[in-house]
C-alpha atoms as a PDB file:
ATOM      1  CA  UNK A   1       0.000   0.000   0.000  1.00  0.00           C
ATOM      2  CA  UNK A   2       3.124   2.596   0.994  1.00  0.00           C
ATOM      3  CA  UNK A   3       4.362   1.772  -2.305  1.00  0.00           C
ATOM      4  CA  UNK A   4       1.773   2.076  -4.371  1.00  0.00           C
ATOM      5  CA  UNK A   5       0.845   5.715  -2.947  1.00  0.00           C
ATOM      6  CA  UNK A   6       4.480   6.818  -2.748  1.00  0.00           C
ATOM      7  CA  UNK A   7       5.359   5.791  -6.385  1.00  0.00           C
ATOM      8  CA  UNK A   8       1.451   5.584  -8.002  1.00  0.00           C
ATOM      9  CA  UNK A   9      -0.473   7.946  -6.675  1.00  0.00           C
ATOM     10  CA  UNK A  10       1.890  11.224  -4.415  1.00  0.00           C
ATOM     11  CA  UNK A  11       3.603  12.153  -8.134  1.00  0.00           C
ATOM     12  CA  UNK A  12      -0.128  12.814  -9.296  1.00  0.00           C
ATOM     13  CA  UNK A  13      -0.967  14.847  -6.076  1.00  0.00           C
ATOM     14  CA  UNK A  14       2.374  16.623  -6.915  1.00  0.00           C
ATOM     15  CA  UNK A  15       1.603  17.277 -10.174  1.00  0.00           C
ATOM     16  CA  UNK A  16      -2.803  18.230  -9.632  1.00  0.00           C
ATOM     17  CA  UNK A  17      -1.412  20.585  -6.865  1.00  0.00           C
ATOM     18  CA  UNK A  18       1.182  22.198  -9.123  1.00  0.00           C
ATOM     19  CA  UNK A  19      -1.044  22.605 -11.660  1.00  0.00           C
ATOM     20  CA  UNK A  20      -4.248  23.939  -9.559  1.00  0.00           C
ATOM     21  CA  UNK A  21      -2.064  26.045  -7.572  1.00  0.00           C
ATOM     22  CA  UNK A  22      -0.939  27.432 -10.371  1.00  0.00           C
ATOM     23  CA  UNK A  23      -4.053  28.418 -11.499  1.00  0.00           C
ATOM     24  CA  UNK A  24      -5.327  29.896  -8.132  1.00  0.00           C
ATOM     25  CA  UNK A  25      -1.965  31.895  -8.006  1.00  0.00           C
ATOM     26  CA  UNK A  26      -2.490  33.320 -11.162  1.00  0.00           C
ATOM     27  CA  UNK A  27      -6.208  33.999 -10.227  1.00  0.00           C
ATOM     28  CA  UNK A  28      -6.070  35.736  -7.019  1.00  0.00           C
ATOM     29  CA  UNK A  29      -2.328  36.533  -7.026  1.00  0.00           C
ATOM     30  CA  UNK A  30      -0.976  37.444 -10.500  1.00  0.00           C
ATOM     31  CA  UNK A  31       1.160  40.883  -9.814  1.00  0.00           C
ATOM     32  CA  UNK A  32       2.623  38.844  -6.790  1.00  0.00           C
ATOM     33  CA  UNK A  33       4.422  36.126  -9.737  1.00  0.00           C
ATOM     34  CA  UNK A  34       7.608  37.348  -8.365  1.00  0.00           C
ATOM     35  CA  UNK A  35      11.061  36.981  -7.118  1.00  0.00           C
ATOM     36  CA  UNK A  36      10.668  39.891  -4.893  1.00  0.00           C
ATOM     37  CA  UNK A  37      14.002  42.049  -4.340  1.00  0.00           C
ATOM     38  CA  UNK A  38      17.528  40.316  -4.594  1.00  0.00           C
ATOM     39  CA  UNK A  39      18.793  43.180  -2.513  1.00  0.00           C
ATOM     40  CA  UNK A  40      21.423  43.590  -4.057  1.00  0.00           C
ATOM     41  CA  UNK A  41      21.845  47.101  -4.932  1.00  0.00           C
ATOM     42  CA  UNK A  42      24.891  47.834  -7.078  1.00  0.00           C
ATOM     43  CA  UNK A  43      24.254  47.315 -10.660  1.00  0.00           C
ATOM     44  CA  UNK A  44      27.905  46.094 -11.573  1.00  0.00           C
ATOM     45  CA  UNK A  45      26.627  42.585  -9.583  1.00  0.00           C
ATOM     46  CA  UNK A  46      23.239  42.748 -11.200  1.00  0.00           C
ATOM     47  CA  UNK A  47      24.932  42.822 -14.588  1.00  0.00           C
ATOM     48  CA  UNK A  48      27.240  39.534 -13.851  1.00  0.00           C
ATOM     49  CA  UNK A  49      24.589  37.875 -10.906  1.00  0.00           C
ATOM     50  CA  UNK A  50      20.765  38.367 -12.721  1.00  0.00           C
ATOM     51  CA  UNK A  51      21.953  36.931 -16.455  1.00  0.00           C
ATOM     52  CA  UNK A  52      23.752  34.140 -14.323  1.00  0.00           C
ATOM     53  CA  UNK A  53      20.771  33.290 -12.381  1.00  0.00           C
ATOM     54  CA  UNK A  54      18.580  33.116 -15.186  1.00  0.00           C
ATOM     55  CA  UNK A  55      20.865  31.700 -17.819  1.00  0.00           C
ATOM     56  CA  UNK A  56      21.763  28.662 -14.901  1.00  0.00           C
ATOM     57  CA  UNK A  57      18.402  27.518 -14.497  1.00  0.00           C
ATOM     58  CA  UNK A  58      17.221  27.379 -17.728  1.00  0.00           C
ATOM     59  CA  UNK A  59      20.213  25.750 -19.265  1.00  0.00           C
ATOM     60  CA  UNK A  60      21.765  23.804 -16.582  1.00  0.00           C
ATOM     61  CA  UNK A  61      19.089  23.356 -13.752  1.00  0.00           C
ATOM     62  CA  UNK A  62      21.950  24.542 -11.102  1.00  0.00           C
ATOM     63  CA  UNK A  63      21.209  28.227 -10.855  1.00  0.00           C
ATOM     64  CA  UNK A  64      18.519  27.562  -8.085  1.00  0.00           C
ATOM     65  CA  UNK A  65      21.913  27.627  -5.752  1.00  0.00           C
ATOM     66  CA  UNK A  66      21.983  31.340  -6.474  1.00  0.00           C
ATOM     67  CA  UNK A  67      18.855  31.767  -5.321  1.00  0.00           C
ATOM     68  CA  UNK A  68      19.714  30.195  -1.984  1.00  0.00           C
ATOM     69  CA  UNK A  69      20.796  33.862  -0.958  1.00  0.00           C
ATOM     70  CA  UNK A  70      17.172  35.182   0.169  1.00  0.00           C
ATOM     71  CA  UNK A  71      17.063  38.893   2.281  1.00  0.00           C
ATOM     72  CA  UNK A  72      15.030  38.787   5.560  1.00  0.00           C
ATOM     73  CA  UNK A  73      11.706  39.230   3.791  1.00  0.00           C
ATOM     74  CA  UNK A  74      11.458  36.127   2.832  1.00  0.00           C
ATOM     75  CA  UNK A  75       8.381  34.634   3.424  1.00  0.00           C
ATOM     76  CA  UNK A  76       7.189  31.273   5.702  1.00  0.00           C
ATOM     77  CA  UNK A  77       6.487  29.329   2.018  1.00  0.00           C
ATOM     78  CA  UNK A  78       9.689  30.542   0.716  1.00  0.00           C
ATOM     79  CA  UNK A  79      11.529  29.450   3.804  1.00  0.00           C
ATOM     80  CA  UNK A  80       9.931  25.650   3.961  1.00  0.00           C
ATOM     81  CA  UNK A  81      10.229  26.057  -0.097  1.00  0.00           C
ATOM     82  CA  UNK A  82      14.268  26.836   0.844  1.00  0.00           C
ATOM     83  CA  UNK A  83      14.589  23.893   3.590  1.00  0.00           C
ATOM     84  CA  UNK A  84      12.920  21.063   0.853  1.00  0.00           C
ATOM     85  CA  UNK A  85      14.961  22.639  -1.656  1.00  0.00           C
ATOM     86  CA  UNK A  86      18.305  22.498   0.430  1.00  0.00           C
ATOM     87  CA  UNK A  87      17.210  18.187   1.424  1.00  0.00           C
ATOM     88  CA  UNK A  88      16.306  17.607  -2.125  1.00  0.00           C
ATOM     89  CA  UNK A  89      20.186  18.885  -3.459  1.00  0.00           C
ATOM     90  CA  UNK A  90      21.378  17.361   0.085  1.00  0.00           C
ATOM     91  CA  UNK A  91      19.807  14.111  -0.367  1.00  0.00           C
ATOM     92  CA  UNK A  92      20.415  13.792  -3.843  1.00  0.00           C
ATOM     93  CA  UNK A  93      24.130  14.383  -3.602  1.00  0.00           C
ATOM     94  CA  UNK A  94      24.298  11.942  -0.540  1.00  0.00           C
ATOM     95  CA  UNK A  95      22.057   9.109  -2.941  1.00  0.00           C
ATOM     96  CA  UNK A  96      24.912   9.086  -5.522  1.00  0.00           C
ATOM     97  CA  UNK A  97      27.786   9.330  -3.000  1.00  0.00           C
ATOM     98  CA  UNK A  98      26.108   6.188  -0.772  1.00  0.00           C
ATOM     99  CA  UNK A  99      25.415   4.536  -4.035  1.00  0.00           C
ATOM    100  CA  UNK A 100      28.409   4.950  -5.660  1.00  0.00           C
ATOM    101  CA  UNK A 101      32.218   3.573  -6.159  1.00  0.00           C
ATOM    102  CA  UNK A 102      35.287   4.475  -8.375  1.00  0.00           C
ATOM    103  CA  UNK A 103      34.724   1.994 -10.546  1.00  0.00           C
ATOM    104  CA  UNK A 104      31.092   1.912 -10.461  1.00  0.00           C
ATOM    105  CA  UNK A 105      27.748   2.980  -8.874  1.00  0.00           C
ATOM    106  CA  UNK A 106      24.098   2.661  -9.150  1.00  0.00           C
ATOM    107  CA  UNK A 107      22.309   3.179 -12.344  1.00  0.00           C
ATOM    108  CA  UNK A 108      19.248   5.186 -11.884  1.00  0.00           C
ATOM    109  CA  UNK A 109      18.074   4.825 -15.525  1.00  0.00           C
ATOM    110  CA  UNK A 110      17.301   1.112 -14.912  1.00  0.00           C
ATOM    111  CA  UNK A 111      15.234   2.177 -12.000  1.00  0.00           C
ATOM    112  CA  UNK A 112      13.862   5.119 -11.583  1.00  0.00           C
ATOM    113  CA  UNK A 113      14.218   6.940 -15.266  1.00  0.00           C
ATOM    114  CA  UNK A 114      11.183   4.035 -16.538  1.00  0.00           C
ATOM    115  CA  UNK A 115       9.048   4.809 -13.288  1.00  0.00           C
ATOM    116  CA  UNK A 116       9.685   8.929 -14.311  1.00  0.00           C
ATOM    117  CA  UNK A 117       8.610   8.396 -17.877  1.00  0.00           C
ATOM    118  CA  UNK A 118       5.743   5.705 -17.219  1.00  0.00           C
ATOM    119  CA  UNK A 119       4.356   8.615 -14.991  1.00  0.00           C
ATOM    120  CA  UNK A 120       3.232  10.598 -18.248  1.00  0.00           C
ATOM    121  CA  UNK A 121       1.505   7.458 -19.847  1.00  0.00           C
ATOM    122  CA  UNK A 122      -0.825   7.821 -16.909  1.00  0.00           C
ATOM    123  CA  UNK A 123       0.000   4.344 -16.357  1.00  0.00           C
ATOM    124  CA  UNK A 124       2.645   4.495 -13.057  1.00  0.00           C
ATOM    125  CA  UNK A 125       5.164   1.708 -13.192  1.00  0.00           C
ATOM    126  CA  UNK A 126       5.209   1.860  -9.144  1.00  0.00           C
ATOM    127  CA  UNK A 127       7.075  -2.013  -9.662  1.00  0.00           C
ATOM    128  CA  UNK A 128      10.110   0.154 -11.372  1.00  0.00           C
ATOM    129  CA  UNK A 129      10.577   1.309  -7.543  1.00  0.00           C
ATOM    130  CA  UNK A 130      11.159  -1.935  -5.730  1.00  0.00           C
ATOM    131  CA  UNK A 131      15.158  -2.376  -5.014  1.00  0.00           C
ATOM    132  CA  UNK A 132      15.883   1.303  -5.437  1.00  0.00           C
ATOM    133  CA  UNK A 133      17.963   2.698  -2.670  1.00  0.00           C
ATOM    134  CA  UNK A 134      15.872   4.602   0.151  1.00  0.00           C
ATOM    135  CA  UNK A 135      18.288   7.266  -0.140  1.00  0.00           C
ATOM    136  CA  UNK A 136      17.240   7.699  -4.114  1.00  0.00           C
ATOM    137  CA  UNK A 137      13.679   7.081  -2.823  1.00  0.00           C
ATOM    138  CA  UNK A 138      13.623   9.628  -0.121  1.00  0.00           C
ATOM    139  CA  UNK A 139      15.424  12.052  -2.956  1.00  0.00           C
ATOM    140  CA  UNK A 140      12.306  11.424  -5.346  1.00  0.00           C
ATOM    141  CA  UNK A 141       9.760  12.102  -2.963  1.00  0.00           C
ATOM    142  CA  UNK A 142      11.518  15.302  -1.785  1.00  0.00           C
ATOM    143  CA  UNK A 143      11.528  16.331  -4.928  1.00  0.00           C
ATOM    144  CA  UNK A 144       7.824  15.705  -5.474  1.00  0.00           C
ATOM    145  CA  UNK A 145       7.222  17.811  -2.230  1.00  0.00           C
ATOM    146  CA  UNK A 146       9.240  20.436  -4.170  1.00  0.00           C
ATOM    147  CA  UNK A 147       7.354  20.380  -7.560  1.00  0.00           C
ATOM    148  CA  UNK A 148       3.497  20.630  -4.801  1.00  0.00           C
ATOM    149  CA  UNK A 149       5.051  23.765  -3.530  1.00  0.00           C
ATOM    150  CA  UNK A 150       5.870  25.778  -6.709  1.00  0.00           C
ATOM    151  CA  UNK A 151       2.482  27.599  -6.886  1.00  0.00           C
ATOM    152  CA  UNK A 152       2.943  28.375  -3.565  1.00  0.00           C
ATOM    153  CA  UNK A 153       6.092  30.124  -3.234  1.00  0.00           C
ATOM    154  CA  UNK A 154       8.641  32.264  -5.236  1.00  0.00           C
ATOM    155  CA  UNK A 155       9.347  29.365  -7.569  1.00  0.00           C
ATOM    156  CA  UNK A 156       5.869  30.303  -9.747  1.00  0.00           C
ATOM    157  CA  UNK A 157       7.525  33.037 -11.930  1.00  0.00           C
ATOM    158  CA  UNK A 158       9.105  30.303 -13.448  1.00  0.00           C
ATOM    159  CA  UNK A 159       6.028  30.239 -15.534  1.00  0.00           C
ATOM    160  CA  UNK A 160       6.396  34.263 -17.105  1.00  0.00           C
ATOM    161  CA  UNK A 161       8.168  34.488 -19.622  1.00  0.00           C
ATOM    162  CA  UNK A 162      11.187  35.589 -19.371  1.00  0.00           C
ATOM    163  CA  UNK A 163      11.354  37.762 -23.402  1.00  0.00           C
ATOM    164  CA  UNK A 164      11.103  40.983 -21.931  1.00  0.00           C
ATOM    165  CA  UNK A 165      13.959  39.948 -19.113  1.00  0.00           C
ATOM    166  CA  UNK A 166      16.218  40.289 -22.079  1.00  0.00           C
ATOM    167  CA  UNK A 167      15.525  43.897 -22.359  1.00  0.00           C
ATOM    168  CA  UNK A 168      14.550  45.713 -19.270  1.00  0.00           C
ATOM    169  CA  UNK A 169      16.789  47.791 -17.110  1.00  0.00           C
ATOM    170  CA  UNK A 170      18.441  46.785 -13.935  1.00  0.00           C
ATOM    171  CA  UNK A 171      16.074  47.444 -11.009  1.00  0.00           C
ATOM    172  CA  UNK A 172      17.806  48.951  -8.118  1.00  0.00           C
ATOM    173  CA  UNK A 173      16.113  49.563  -4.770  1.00  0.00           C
ATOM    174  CA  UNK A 174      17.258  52.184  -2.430  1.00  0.00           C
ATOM    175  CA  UNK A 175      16.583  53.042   1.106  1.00  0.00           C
ATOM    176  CA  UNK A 176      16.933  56.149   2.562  1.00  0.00           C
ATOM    177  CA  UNK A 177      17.051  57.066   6.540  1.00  0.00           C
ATOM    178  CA  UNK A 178      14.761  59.777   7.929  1.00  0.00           C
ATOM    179  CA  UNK A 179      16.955  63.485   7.635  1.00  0.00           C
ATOM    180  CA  UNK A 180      19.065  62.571   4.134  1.00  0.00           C
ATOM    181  CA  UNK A 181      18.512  64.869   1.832  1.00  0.00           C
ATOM    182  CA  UNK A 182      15.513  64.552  -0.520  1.00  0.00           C
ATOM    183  CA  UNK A 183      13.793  63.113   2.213  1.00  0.00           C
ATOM    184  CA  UNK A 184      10.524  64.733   2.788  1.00  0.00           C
ATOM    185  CA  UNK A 185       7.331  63.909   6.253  1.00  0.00           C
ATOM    186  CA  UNK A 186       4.434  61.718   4.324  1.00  0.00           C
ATOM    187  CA  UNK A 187       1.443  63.345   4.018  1.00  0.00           C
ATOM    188  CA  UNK A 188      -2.321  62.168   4.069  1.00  0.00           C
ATOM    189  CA  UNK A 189      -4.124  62.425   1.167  1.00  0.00           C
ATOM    190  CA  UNK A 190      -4.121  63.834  -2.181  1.00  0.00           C
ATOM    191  CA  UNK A 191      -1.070  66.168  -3.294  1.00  0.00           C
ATOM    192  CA  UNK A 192      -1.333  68.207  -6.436  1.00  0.00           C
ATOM    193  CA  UNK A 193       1.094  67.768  -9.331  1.00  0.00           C
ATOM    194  CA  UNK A 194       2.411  69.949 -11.445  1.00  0.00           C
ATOM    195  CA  UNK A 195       0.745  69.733 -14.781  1.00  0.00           C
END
């Protein structure tokens, strides 16, 4: 029964909650499809560090490390979002290291690559599972934990896309203390501006 729901039927919650999540997010939240600020505010690092980060993950699937680097705002989703993120690299690299020798190691693709693809035939090949390491197990299911809690965190702007990235200018947020210059008391209401 534990197998059959780990390796049947939790990559199908995964996927319905990425998917409807998704779809709420957009609904109620779509100007919140965000990364929110980097905080980083020089421009020389957002010319080498924001074409990095962007490049990585689309190409190579390892810029997510960058992203690692979160400012205090970070939300509670964001945080768990971090921790599952951090055990699915951390388990990963320890399933291939436990598994593994100089001269040889264990071959996923016998295993776990025919229970991955069976997955989009609607037709789970939850056999495919039996034998495979725990540690590769427990990496799989962290990863489907992962993939349920894209809608909800800063992983959903994955899904803009990312054309007009190409051509926008750097955002740079500033702060400024109470008494610098330019700094002016808030005011209720309406102000009139010059026409």
């Amino acid at each position: 029964m534990r197998h059959t729901f780990l390796w049947g039927v939790l990559p199908y919650v995964a996927f319905v909650l990425l998917a409807a999540g998704t779809v709420w997010r957009y609904r109620y939240d779509k100007f919140g499809w965000t990364t929110r600020s980097s905080q980083i505010h020089e421009s020389r690092l957002l010319n080498v560090a924001s074409p990095a980060f962007h490049y990585g993950i689309l190409f190579v699937l390892v810029g997510h490390l960058m992203g690692l680097f979160v400012p205090e705002s970070t939300t509670r989703n964001d945080k768990l979002m971090y921790a599952v993120l951090l055990a699915a690299i951390g388990m990963g690299m320890w399933a291939k290291l436990a598994n593994s020798s100089v001269s040889s190691g264990y071959d996923y693709r016998e295993s776990i690559a025919p229970w991955a693809r069976s997955l989009f035939t609607l037709r789970p090949d939850v056999d495919a599972m039996t034998g495979v390491p725990l540690t590769f197990q427990l990496h799989a299911v962290i990863g489907m934990t992962l993939i349920a809690l894209v809608p909800f965190t800063r992983l959903i702007h994955m899904f803009s896309a990312p054309v007009q990235y190409l051509f926008r200018p750097y955002v740079v947020y500033r702060s400024q203390e109470a008494g610098e210059p330019g700094r002016r008391k808030e005011r209720r209401g309406w102000e009139k501006v010059d026409s």
